[in-house]
C-alpha atoms as a PDB file:
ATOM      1  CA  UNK A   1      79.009 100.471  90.768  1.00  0.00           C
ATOM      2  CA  UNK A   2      77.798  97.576  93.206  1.00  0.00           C
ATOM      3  CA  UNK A   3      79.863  94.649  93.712  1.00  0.00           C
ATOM      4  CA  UNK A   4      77.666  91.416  94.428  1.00  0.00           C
ATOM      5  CA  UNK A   5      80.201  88.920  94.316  1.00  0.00           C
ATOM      6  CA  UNK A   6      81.550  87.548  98.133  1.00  0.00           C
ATOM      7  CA  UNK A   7      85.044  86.570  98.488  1.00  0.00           C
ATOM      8  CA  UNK A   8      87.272  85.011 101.265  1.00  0.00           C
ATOM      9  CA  UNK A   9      91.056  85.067 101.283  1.00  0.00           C
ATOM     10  CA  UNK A  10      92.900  82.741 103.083  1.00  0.00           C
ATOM     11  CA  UNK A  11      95.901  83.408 105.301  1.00  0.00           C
ATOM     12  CA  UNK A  12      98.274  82.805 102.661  1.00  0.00           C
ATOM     13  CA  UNK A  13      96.860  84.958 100.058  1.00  0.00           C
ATOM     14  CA  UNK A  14      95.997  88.689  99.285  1.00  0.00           C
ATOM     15  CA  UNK A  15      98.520  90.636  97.586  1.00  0.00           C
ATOM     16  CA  UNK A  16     101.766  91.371  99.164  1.00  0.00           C
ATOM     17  CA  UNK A  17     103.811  94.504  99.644  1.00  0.00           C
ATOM     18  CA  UNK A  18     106.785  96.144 101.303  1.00  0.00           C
ATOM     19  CA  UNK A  19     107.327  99.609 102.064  1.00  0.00           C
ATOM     20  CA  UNK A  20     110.227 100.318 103.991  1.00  0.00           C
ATOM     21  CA  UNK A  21     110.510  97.046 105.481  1.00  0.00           C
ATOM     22  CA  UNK A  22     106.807  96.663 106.374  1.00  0.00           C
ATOM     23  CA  UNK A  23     105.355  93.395 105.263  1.00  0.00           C
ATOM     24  CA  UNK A  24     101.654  94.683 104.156  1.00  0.00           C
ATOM     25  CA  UNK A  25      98.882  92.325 103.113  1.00  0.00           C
ATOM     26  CA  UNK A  26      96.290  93.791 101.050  1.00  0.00           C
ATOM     27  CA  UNK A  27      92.887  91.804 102.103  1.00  0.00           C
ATOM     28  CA  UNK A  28      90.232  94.238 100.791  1.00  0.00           C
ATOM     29  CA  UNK A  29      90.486  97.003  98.275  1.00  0.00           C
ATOM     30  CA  UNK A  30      88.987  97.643  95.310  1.00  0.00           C
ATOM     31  CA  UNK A  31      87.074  93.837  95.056  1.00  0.00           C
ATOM     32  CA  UNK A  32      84.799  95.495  97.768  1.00  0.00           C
ATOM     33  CA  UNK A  33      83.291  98.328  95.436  1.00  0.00           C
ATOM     34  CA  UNK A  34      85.194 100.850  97.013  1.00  0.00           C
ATOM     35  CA  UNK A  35      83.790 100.443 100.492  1.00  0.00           C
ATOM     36  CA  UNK A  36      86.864  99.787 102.551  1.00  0.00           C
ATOM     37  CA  UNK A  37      90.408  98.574 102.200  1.00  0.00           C
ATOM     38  CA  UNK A  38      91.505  96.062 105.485  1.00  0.00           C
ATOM     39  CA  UNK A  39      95.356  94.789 105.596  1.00  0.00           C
ATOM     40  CA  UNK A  40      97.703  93.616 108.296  1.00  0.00           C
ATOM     41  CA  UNK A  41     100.731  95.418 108.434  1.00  0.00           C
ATOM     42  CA  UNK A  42     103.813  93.917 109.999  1.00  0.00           C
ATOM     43  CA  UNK A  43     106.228  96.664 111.168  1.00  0.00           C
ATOM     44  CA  UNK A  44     109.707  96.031 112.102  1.00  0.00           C
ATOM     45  CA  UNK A  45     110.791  97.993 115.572  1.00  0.00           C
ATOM     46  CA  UNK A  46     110.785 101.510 115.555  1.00  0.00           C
ATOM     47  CA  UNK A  47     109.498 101.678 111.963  1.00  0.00           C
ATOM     48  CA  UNK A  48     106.248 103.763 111.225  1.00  0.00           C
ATOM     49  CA  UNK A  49     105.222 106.472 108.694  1.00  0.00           C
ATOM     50  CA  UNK A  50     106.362 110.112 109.236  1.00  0.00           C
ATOM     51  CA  UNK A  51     103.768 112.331 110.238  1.00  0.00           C
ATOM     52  CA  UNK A  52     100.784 112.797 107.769  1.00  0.00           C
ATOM     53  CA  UNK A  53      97.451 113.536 107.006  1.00  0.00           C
ATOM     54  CA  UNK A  54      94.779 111.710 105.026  1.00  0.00           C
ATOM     55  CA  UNK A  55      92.072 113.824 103.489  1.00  0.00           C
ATOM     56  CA  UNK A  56      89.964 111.611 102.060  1.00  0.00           C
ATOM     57  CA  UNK A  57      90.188 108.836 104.395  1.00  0.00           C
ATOM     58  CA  UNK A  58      89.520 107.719 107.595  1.00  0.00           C
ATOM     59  CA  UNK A  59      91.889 104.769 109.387  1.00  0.00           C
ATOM     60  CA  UNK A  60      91.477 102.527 112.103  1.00  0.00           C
ATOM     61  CA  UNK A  61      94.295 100.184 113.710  1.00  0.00           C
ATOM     62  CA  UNK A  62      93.804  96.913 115.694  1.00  0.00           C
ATOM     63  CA  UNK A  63      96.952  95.904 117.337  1.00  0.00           C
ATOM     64  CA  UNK A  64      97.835  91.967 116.795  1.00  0.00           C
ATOM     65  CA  UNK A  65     100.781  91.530 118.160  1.00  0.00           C
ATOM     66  CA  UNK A  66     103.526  94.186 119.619  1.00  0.00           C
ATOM     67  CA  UNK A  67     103.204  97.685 120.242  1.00  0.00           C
ATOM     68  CA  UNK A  68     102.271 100.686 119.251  1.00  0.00           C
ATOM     69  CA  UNK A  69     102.510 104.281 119.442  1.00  0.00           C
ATOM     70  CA  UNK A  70      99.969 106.384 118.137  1.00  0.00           C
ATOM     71  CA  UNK A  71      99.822 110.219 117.753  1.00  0.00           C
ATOM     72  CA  UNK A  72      97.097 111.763 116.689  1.00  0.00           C
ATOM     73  CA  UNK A  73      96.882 115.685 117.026  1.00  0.00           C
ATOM     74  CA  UNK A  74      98.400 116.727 120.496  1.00  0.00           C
ATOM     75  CA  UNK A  75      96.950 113.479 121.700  1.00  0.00           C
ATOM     76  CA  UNK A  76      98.738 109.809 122.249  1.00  0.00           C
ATOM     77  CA  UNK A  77      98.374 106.363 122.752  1.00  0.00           C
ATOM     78  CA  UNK A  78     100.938 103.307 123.011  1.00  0.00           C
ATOM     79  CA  UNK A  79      98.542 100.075 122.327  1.00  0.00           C
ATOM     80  CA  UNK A  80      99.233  96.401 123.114  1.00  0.00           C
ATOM     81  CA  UNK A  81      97.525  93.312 121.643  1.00  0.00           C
ATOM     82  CA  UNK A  82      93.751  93.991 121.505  1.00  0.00           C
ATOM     83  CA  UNK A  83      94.148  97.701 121.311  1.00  0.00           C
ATOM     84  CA  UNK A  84      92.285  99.666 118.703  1.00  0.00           C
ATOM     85  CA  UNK A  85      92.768 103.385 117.925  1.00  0.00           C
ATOM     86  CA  UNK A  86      90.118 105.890 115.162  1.00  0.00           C
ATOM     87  CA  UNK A  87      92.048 108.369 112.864  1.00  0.00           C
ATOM     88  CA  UNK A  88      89.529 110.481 111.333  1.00  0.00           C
ATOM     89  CA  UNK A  89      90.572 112.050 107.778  1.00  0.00           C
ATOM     90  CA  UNK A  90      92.466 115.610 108.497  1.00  0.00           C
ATOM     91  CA  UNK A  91      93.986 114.671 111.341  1.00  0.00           C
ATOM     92  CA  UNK A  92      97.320 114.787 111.608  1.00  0.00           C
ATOM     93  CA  UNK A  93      98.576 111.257 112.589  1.00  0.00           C
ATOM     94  CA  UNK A  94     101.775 108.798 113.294  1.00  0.00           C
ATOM     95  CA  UNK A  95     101.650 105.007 114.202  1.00  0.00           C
ATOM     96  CA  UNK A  96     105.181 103.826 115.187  1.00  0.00           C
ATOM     97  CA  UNK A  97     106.334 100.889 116.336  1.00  0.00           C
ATOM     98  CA  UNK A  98     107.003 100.874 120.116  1.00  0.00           C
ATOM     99  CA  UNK A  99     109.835  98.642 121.880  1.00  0.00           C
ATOM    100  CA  UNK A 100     112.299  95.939 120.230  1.00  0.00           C
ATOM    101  CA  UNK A 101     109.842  93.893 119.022  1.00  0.00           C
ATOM    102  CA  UNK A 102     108.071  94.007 115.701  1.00  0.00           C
ATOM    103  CA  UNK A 103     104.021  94.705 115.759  1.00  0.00           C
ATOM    104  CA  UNK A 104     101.567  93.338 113.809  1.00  0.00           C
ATOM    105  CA  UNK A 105      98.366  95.632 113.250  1.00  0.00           C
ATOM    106  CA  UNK A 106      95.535  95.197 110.968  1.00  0.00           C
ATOM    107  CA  UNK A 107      94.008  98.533 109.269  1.00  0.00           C
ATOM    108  CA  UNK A 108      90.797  99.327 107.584  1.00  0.00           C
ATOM    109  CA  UNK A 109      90.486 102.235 105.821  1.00  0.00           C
ATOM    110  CA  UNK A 110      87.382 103.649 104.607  1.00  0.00           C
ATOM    111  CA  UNK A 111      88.010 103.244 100.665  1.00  0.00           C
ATOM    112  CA  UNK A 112      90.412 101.764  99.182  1.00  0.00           C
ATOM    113  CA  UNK A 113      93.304 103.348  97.139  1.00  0.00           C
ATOM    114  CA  UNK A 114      96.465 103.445 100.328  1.00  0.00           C
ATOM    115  CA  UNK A 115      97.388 100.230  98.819  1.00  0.00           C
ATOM    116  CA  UNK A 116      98.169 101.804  95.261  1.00  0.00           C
ATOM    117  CA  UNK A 117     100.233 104.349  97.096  1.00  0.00           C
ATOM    118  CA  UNK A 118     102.212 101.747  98.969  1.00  0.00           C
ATOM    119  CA  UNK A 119     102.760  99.961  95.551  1.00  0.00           C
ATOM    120  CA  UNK A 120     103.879 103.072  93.800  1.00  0.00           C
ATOM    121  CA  UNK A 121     105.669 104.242  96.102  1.00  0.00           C
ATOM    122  CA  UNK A 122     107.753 101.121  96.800  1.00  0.00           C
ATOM    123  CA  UNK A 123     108.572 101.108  93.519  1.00  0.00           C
ATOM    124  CA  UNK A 124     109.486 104.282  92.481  1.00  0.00           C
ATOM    125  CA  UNK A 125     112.218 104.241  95.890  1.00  0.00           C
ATOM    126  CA  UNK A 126     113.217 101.268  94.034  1.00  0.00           C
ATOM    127  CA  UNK A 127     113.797 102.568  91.173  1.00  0.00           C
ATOM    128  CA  UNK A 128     116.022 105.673  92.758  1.00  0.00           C
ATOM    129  CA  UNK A 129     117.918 102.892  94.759  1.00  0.00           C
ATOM    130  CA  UNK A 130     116.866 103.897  97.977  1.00  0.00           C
ATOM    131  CA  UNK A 131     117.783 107.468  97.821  1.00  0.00           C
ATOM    132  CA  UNK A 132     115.018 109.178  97.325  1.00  0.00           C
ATOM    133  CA  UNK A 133     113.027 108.543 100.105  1.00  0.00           C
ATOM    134  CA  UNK A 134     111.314 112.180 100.765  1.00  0.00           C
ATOM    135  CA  UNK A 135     111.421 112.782  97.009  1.00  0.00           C
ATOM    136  CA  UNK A 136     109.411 109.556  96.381  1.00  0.00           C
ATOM    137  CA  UNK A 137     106.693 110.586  99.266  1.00  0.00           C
ATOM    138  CA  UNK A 138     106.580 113.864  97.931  1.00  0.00           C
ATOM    139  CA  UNK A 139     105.994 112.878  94.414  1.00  0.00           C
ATOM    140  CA  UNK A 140     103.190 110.376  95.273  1.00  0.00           C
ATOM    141  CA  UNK A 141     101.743 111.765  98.609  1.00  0.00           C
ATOM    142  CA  UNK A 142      99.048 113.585  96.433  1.00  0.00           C
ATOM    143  CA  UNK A 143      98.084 110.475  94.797  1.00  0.00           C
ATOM    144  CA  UNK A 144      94.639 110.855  93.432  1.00  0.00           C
ATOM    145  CA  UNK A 145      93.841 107.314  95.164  1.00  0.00           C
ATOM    146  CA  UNK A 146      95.104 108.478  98.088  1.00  0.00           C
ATOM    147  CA  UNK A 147      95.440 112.380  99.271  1.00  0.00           C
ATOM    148  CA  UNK A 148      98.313 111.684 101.270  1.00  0.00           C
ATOM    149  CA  UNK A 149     100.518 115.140 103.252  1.00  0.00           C
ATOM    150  CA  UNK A 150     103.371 114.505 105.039  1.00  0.00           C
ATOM    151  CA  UNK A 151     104.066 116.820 107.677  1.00  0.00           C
ATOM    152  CA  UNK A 152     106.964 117.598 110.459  1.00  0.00           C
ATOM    153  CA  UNK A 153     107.078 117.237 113.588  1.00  0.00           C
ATOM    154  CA  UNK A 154     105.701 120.459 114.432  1.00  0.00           C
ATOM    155  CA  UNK A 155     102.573 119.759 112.012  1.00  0.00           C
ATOM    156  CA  UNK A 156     103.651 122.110 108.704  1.00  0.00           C
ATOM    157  CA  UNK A 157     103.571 120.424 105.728  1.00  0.00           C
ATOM    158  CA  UNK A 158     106.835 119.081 104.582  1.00  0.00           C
END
């Protein structure tokens, strides 16, 4: 399917989530034929994902504002303002916030579907209260929109 109609979104619009007390701002998804997705993500400090993998997807990160820590394989990176970092799919990866400040980073990812996960996954720790937390990742980390693993520390799956 080929999209054909442009769009612009203004700094106030794009649809808003929160996961885990990330601000994310959805600015391309699906509306770009299922080319790319592009948000800014606004992380409190020391907030991040746990480790994972995508496997159908490949992300890139542009630091706004803050830092960040990135790990990707047995390499690592902590990026300021202006810093940019490449995640190719399979990798095992981990963006974290880095100091006491909160960072601002805008991703692209290339297709969309990460922003359905954040959505269900948001709600369904909603609807367990907040307790659920691993349950809820586990549940929707094989999204079909997605292909989302989460993995340890020491890179098996968890």
């Amino acid at each position: 399917m080929t999209f054909t109609n442009a769009y612009g979104v203004e700094n106030t619009e794009g649809e808003v989530l929160n996961m885990l007390g990330t601000d994310i701002r959805v600015l391309a998804g699906r509306r770009t034929g299922s080319s790319f997705s592009l948000m800014t993500c606004r992380l409190p400090p020391g907030q991040g994902p746990p480790p994972h993998i995508h496997d159908d997807e490949d992300e890139a990160f542009y630091v706004l504002e803050g830092q960040m820590r990135f790990k990707a394989g047995t390499d690592e990176w902590v990026l300021g303002a202006g810093g940019f970092v490449y995640l190719p799919r399979g990798l095992i990866h981990q963006p974290m916030v880095e100091g006491e400040h909160p960072a601002t980073v805008l991703a692209v990812l290339s297709r969309p579907g990460l922003e359905d996960f954040f959505a269900d996954f948001s709600s369904e720790l909603a609807k367990s209260g907040g307790r659920r937390l691993w349950s809820c990742w586990t549940k929707l980390a094989s999204h079909t929109a997605c292909g989302i693993s989460r993995h340890d520390q020491a890179g098996g799956v968890a």
